[in-house]
N, C-alpha and C. Protein backbone atom coordinates (compact mmCIF):
# COMPACT_ATOMS: atom_id res chain seq x y z
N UNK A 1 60.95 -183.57 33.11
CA UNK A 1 61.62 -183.82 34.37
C UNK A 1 61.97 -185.30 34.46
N UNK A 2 63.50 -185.68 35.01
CA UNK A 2 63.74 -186.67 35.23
C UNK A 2 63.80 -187.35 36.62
N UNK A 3 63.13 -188.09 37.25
CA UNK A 3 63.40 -188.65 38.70
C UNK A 3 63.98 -189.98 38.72
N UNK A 4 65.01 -190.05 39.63
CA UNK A 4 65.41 -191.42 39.94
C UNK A 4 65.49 -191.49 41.21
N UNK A 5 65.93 -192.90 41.54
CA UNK A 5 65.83 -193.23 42.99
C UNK A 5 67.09 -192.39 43.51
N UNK A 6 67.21 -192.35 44.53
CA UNK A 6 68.78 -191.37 45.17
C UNK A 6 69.75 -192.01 45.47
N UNK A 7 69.70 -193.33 45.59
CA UNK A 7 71.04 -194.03 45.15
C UNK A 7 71.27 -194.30 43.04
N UNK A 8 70.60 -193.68 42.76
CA UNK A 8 71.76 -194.04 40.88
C UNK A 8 71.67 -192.19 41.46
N UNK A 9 71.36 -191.52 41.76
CA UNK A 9 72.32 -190.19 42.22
C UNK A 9 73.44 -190.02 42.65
N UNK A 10 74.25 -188.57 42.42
CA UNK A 10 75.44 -188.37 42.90
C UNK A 10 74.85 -187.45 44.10
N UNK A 11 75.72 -187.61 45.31
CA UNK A 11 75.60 -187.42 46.46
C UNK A 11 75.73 -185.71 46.21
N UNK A 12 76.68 -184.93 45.65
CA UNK A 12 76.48 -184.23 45.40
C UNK A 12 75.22 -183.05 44.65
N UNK A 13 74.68 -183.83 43.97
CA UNK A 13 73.19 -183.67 43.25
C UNK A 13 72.67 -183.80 45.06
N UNK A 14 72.64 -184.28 45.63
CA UNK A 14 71.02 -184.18 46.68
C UNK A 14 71.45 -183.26 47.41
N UNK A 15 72.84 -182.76 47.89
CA UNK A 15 73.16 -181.87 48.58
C UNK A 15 73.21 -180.54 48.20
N UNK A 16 72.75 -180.49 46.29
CA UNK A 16 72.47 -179.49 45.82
C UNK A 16 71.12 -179.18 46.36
N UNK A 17 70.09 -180.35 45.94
CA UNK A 17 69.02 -180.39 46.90
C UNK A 17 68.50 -179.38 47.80
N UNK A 18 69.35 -179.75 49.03
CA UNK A 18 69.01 -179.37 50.00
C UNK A 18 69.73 -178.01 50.53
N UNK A 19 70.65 -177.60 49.95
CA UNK A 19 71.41 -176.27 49.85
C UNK A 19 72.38 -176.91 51.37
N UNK A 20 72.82 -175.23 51.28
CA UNK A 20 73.86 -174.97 52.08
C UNK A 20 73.14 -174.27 53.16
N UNK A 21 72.35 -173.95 53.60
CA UNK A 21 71.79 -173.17 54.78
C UNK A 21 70.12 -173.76 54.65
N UNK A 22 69.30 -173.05 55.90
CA UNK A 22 67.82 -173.48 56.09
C UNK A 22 67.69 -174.43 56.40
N UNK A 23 65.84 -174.72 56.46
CA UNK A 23 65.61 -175.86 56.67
C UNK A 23 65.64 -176.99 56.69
N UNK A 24 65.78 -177.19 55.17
CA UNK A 24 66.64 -179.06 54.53
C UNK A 24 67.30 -178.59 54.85
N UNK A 25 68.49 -177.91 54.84
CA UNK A 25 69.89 -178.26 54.88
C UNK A 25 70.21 -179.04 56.23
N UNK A 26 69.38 -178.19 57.42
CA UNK A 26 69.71 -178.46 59.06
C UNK A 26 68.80 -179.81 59.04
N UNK A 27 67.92 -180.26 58.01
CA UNK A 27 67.03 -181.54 58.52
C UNK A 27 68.20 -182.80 57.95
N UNK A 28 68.37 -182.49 56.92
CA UNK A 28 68.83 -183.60 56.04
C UNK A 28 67.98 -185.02 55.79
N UNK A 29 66.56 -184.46 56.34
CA UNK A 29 65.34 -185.25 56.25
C UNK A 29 65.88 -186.38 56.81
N UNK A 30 65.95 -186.06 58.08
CA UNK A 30 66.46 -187.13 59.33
C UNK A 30 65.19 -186.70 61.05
N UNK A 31 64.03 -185.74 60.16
CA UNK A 31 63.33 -185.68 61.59
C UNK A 31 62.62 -186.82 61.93
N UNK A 32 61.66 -187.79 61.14
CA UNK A 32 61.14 -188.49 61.21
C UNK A 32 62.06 -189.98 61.15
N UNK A 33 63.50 -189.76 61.28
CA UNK A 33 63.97 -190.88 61.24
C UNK A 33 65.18 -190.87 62.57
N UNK A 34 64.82 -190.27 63.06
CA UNK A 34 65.83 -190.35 64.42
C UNK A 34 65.34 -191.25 65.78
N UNK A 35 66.25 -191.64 66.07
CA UNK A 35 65.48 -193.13 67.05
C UNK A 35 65.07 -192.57 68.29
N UNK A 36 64.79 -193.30 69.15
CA UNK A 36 64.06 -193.44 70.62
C UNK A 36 65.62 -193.06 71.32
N UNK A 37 64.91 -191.97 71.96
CA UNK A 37 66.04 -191.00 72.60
C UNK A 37 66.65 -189.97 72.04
N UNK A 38 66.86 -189.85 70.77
CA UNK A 38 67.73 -188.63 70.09
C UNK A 38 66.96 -187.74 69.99
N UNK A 39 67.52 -186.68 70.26
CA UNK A 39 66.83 -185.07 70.19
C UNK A 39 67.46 -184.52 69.05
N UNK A 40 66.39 -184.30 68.28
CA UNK A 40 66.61 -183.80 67.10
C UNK A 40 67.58 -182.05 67.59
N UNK A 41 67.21 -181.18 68.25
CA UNK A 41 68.08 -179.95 68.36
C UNK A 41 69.61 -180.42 69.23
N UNK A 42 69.81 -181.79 69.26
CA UNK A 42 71.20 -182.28 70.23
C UNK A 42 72.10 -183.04 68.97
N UNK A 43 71.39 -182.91 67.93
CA UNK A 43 71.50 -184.30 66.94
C UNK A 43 72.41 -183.38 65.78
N UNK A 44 73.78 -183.53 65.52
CA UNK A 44 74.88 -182.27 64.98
C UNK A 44 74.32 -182.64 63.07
N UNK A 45 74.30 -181.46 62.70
CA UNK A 45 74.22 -182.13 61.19
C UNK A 45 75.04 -182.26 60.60
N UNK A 46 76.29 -182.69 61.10
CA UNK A 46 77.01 -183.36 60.35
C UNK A 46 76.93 -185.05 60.47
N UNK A 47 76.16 -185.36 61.71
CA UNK A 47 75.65 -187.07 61.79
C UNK A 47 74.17 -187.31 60.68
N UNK A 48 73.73 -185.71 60.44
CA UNK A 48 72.40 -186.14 60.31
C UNK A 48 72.62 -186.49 58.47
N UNK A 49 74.04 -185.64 57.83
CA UNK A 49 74.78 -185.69 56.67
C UNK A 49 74.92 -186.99 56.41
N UNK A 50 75.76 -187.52 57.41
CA UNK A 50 76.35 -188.57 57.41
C UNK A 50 75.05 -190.48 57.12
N UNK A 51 73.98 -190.09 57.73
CA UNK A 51 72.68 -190.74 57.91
C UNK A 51 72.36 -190.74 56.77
N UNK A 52 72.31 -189.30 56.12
CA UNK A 52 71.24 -189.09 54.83
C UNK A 52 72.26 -189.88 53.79
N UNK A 53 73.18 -190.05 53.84
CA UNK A 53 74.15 -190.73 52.64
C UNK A 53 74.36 -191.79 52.95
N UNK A 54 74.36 -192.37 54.18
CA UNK A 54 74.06 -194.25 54.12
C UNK A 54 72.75 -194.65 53.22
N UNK A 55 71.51 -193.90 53.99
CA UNK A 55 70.64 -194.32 53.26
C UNK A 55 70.19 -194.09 51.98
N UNK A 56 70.30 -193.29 51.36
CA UNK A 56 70.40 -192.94 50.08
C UNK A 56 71.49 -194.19 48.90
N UNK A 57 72.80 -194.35 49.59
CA UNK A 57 73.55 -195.00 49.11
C UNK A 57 72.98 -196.75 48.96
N UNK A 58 71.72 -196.63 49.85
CA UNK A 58 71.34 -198.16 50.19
C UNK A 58 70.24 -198.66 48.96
N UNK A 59 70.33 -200.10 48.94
CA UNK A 59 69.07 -200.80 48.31
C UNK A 59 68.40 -201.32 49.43
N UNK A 60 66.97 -201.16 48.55
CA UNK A 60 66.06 -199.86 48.14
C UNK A 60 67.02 -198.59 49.01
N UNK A 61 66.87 -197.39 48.20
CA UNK A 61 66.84 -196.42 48.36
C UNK A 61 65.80 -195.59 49.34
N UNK A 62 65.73 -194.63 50.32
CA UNK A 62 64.93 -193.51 50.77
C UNK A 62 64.45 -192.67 50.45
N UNK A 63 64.41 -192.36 49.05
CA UNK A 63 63.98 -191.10 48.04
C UNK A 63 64.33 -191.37 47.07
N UNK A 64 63.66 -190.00 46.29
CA UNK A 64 63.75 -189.93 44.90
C UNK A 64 64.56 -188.53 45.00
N UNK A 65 65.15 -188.53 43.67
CA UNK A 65 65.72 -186.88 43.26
C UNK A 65 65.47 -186.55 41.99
N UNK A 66 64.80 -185.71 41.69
CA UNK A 66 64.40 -184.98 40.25
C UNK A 66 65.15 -184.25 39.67
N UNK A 67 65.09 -184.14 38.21
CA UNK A 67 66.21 -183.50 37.57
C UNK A 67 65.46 -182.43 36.83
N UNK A 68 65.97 -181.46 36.01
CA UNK A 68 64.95 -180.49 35.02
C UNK A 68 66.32 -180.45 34.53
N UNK A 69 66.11 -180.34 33.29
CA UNK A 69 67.29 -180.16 32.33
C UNK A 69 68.45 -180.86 32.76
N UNK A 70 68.53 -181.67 33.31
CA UNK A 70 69.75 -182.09 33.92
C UNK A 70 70.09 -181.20 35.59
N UNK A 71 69.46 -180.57 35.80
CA UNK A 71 70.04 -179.81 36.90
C UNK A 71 69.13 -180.71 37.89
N UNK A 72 69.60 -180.44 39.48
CA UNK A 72 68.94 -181.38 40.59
C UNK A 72 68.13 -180.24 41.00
N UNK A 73 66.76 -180.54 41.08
CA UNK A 73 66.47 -179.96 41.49
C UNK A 73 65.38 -180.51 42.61
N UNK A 74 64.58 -181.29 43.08
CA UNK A 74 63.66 -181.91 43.69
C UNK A 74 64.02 -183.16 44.45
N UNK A 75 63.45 -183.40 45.91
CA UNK A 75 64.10 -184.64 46.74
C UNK A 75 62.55 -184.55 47.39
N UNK A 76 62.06 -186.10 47.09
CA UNK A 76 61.11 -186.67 47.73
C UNK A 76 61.41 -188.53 49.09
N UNK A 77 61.29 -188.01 49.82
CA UNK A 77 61.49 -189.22 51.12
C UNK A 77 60.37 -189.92 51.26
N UNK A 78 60.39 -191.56 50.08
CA UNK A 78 59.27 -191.98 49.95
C UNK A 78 60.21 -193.90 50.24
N UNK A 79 59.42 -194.60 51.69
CA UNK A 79 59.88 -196.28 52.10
C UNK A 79 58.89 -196.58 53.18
N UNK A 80 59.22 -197.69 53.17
CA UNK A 80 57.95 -198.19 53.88
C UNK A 80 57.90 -197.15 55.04
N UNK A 81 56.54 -197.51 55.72
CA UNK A 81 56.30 -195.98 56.97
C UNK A 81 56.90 -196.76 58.12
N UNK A 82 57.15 -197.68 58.62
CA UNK A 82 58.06 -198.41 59.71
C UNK A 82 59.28 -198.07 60.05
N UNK A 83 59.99 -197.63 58.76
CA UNK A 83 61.42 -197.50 58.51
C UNK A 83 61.66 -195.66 59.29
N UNK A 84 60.07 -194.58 59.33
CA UNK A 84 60.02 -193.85 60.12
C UNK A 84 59.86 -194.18 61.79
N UNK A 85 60.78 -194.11 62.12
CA UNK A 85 60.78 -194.34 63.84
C UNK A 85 59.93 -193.25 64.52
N UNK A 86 60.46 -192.02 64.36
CA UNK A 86 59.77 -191.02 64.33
C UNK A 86 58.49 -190.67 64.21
N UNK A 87 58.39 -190.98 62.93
CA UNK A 87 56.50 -191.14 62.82
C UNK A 87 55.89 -191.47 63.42
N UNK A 88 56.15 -193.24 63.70
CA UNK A 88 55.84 -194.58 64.21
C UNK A 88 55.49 -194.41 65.75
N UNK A 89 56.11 -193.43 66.45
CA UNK A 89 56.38 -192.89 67.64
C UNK A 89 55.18 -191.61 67.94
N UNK A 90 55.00 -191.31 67.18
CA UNK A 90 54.03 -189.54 66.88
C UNK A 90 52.84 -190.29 67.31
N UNK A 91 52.33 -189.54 68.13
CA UNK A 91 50.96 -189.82 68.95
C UNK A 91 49.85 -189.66 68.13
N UNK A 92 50.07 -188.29 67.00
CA UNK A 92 48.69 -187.49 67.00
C UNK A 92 48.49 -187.92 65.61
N UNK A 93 50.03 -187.40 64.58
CA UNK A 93 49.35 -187.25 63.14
C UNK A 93 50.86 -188.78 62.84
N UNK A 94 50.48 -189.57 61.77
CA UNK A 94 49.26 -190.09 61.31
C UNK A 94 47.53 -190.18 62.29
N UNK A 95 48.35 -191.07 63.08
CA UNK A 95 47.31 -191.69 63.75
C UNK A 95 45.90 -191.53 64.47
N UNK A 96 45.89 -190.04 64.88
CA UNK A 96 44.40 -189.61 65.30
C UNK A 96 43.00 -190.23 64.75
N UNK A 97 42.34 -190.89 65.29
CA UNK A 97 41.20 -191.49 64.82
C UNK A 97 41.18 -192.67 63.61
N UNK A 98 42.55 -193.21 63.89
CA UNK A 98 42.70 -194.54 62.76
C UNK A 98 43.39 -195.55 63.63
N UNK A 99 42.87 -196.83 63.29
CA UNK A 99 43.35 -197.76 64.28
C UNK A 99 44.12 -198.82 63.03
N UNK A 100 45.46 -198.33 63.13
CA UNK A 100 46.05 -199.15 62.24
C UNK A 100 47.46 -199.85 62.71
N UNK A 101 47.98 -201.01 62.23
CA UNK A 101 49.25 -201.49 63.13
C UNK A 101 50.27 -200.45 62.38
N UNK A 102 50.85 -199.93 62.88
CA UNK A 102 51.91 -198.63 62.41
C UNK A 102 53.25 -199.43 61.69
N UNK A 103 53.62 -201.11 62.60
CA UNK A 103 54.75 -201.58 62.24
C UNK A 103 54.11 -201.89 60.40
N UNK A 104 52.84 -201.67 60.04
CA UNK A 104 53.36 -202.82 59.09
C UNK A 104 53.91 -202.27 57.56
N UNK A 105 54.83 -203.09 57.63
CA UNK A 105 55.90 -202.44 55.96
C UNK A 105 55.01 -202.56 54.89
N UNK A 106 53.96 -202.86 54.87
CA UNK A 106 53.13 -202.67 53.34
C UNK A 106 53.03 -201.29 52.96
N UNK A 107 53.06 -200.74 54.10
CA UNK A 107 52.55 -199.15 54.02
C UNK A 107 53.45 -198.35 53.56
N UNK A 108 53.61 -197.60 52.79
CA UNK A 108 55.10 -196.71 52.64
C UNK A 108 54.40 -195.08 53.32
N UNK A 109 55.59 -194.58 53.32
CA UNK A 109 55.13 -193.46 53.72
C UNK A 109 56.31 -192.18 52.80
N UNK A 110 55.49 -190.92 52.36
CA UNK A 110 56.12 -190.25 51.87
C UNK A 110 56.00 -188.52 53.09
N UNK A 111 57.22 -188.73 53.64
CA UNK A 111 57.43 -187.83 54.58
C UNK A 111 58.11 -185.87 54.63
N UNK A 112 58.74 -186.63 53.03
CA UNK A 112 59.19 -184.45 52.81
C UNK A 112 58.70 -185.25 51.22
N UNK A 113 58.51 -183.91 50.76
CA UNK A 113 58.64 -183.44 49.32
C UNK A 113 59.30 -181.95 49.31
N UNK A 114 60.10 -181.51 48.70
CA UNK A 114 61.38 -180.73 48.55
C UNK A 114 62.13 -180.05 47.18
N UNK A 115 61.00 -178.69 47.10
CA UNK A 115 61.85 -178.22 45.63
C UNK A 115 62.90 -177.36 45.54
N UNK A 116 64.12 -177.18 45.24
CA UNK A 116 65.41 -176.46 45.59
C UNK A 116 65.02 -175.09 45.56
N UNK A 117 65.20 -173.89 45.97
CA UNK A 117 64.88 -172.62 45.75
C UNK A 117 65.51 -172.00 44.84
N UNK A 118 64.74 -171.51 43.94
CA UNK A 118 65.07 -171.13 42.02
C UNK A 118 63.99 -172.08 41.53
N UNK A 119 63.70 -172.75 42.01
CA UNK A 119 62.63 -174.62 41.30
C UNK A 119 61.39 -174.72 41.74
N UNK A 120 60.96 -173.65 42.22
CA UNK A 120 59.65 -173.67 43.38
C UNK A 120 58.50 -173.12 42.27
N UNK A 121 57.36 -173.63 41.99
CA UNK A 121 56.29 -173.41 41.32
C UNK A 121 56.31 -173.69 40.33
N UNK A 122 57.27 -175.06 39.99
CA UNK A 122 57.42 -175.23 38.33
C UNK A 122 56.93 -176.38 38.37
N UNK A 123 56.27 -177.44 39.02
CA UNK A 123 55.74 -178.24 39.16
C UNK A 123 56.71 -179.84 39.67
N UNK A 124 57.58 -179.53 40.44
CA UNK A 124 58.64 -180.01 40.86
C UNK A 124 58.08 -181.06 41.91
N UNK A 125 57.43 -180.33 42.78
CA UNK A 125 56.64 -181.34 44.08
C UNK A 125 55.89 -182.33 43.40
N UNK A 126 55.09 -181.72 42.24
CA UNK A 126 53.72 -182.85 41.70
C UNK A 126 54.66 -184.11 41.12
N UNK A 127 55.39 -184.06 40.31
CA UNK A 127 56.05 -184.60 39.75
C UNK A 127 56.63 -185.60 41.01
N UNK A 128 57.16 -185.37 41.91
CA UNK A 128 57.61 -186.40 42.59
C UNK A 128 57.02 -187.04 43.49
N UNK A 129 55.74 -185.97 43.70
CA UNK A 129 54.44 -187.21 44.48
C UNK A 129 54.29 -188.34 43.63
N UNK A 130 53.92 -187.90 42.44
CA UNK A 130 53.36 -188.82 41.51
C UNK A 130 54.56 -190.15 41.12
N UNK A 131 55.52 -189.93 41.25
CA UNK A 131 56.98 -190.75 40.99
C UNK A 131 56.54 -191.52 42.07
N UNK A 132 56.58 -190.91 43.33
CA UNK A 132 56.61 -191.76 44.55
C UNK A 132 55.63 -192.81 44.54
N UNK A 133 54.35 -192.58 44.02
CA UNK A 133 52.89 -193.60 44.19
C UNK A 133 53.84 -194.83 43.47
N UNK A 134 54.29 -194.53 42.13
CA UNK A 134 55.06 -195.57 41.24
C UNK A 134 55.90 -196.06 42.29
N UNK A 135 56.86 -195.29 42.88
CA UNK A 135 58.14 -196.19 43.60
C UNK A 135 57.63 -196.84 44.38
N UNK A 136 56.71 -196.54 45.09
CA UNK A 136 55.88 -197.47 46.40
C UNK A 136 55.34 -198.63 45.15
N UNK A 137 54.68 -198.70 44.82
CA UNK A 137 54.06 -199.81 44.29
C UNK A 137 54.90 -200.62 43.64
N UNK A 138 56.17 -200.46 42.85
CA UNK A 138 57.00 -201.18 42.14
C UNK A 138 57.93 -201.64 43.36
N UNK A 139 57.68 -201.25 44.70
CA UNK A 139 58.37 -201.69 45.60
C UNK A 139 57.48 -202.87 46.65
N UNK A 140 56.47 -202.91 46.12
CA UNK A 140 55.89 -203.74 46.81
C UNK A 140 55.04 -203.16 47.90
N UNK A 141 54.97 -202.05 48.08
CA UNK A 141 53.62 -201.53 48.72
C UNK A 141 52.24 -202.07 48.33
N UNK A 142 51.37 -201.94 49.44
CA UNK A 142 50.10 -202.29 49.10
C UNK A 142 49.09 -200.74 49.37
N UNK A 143 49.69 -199.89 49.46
CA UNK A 143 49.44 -198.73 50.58
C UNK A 143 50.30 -197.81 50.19
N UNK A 144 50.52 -196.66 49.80
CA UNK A 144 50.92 -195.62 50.21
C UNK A 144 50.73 -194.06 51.12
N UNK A 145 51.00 -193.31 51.88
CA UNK A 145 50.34 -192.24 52.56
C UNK A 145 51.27 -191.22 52.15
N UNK A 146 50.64 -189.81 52.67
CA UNK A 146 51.52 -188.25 52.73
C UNK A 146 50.31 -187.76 53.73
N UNK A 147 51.76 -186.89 54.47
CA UNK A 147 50.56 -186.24 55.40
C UNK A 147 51.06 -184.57 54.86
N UNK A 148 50.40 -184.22 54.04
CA UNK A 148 50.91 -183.08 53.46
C UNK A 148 50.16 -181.59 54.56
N UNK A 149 50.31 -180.72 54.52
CA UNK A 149 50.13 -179.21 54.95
C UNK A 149 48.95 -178.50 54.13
N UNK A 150 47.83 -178.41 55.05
CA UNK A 150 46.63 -177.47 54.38
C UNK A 150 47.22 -176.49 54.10
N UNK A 151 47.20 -175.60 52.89
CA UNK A 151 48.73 -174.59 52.27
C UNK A 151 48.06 -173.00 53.02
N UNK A 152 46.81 -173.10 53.25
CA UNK A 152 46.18 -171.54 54.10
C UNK A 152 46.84 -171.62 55.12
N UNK A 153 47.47 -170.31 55.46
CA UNK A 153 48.01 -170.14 57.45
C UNK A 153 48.70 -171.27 57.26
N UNK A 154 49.44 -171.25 56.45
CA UNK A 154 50.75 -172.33 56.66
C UNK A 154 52.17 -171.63 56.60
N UNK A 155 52.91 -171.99 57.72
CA UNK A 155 54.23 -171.50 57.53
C UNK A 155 55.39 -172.12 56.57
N UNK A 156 55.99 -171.68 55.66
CA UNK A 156 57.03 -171.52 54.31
C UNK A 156 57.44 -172.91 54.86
N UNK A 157 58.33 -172.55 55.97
CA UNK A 157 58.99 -174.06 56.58
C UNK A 157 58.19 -175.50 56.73
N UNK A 158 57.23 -175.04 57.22
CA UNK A 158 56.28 -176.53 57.26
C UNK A 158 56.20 -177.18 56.02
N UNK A 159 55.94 -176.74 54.97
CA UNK A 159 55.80 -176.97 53.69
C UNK A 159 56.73 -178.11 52.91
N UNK A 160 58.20 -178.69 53.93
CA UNK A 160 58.97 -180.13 53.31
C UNK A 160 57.55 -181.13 53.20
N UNK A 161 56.64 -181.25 53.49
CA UNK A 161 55.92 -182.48 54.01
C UNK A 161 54.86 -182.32 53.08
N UNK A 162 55.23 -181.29 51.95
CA UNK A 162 54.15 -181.47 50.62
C UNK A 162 52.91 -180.70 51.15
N UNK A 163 52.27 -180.54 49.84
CA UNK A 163 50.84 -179.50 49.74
C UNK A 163 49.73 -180.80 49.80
N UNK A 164 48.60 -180.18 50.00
CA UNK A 164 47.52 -180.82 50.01
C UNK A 164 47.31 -181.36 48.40
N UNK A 165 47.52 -180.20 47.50
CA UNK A 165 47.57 -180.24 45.93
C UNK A 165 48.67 -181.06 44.79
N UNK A 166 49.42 -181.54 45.59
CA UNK A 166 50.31 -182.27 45.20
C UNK A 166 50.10 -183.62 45.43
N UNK A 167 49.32 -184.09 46.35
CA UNK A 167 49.06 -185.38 46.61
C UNK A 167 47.46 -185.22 45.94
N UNK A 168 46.92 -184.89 46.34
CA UNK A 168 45.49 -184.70 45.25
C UNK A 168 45.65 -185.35 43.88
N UNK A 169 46.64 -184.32 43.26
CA UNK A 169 46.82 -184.41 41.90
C UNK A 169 47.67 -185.46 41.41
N UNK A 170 48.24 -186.44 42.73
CA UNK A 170 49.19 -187.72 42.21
C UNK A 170 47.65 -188.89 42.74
N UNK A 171 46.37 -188.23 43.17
CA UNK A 171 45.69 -189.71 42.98
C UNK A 171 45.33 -189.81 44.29
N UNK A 172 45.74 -189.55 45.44
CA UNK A 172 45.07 -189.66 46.91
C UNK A 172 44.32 -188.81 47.55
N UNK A 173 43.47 -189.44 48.20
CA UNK A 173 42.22 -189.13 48.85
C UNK A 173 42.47 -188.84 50.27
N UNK A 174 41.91 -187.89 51.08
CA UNK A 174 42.14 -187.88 52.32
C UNK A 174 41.15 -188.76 53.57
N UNK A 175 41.93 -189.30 54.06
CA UNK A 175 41.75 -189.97 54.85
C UNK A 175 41.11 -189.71 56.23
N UNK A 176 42.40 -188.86 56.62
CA UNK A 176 41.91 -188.01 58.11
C UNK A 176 42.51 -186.52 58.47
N UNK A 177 41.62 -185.89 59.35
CA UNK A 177 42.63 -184.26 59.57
C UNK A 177 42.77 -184.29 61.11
N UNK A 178 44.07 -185.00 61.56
CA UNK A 178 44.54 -184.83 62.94
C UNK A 178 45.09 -183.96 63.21
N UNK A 179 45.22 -182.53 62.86
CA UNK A 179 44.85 -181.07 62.71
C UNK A 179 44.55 -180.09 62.10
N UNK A 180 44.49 -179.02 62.68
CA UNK A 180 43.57 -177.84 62.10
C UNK A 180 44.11 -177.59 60.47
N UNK A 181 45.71 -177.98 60.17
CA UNK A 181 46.76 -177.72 59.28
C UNK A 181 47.15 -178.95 58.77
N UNK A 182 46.94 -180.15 59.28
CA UNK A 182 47.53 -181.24 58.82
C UNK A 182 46.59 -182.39 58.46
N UNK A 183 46.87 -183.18 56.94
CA UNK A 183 45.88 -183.79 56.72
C UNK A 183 46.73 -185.04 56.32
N UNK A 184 46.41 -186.52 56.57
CA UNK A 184 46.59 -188.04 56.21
C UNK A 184 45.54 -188.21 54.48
N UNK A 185 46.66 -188.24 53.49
CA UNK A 185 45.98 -188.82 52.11
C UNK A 185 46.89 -189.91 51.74
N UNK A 186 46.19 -190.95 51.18
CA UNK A 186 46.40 -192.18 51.11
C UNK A 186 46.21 -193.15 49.59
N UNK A 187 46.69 -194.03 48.90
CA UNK A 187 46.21 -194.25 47.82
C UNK A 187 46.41 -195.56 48.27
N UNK A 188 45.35 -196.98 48.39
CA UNK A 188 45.19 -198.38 48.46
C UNK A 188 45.13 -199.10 47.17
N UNK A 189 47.12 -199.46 46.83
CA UNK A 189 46.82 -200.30 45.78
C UNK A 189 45.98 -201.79 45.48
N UNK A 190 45.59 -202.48 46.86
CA UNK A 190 45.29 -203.72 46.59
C UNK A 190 43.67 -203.26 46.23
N UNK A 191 43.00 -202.18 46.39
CA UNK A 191 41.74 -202.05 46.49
C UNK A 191 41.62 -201.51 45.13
N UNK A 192 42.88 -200.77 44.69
CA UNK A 192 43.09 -199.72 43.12
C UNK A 192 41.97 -198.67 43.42
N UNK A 193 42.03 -198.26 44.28
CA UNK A 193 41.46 -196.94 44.38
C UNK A 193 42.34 -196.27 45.82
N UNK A 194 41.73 -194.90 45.51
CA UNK A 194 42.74 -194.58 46.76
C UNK A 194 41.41 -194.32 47.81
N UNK A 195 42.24 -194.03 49.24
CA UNK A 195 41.36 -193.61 50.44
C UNK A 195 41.43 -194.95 51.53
């Protein structure tokens, strides 16, 4: 498998990505990045299109996109966690029982992980957790997080935001469970261990 950042991608490759119908398609992994005031069900996806290809097109980049044989198949949304407004804004998860400054850009945050449907169980997600720990750190993170989905009694859709087993297996430790379904794992490069 090949991953690169999503700007040396063709725009076309991520929109393979994310298909033509469902969940990515209607997110364009713009939930956690929509500002103070926008309602995500008011918010047309053709702005949210339009969003996902500024930033992608930008240095640093907002993701990664994975390849298998050359075909696109995988999109991971991994930059500092600030740059999530959204998040930054979320009362409960990260933050439940951690007292941390949310603004600060050391932290990256990896918010979907995303395998195209035909690409699902081939090890597509692991692969780009594990890319991501690299992109955070070669980016100057000191910190990386995922708040991935306990995969029991989990609904298909919830599942952009990564498995518990996918971040496990790229090296992070869990941190905190600010719900019954949702867990904060973390890897601390300045400490070189994770947690």
């Amino acid at each position: 498998m090949r991953i690169v950042p999503a700007n040396e991608a063709r725009w076309e490759d991520i929109q393979a990505v994310f298909g033509t119908r469902g969940p990515a398609h209607r997110c364009q992994c713009q939930r956690y990045k929509l500002r103070r005031g926008e309602a995500f069900a008011k918010f047309p996806i053709e702005e949210r299109e339009f969003r996902l290809r500024a930033q992608t097109d930008s240095e640093p980049t907002t993701g990664l996109v994975g390849y298998l044989d050359g075909e696109p198949v995988g999109w991971c949304a991994v930059e500092p966690r600030n740059a999530y407004e959204g998040l930054v804004r979320n009362n409960r998860v990260p933050w439940e029982g951690r007292d941390e400054d949310k603004a600060d850009a050391g932290v990256w945050a990896v918010t979907c992980v995303f395998a195209r449907a035909g690409f699902r169980r081939r090890g597509v997600s692991y692969a780009l957790v594990r890319a991501a720990v690299d992109h955070a750190r070669a980016g100057g993170a000191r910190a990386v997080e995922g708040y991935p989905m306990v995969t029991k009694d989990v609904i298909t859709e919830e599942l952009h935001v990564g498995t518990e087993g996918a971040f496990a297996a790229a090296g992070f430790t869990e941190v905190s469970r600010p719900s019954k379904r949702r867990i904060v794992m973390r890897i601390d490069f300045e400490k070189g261990t994770a947690g």
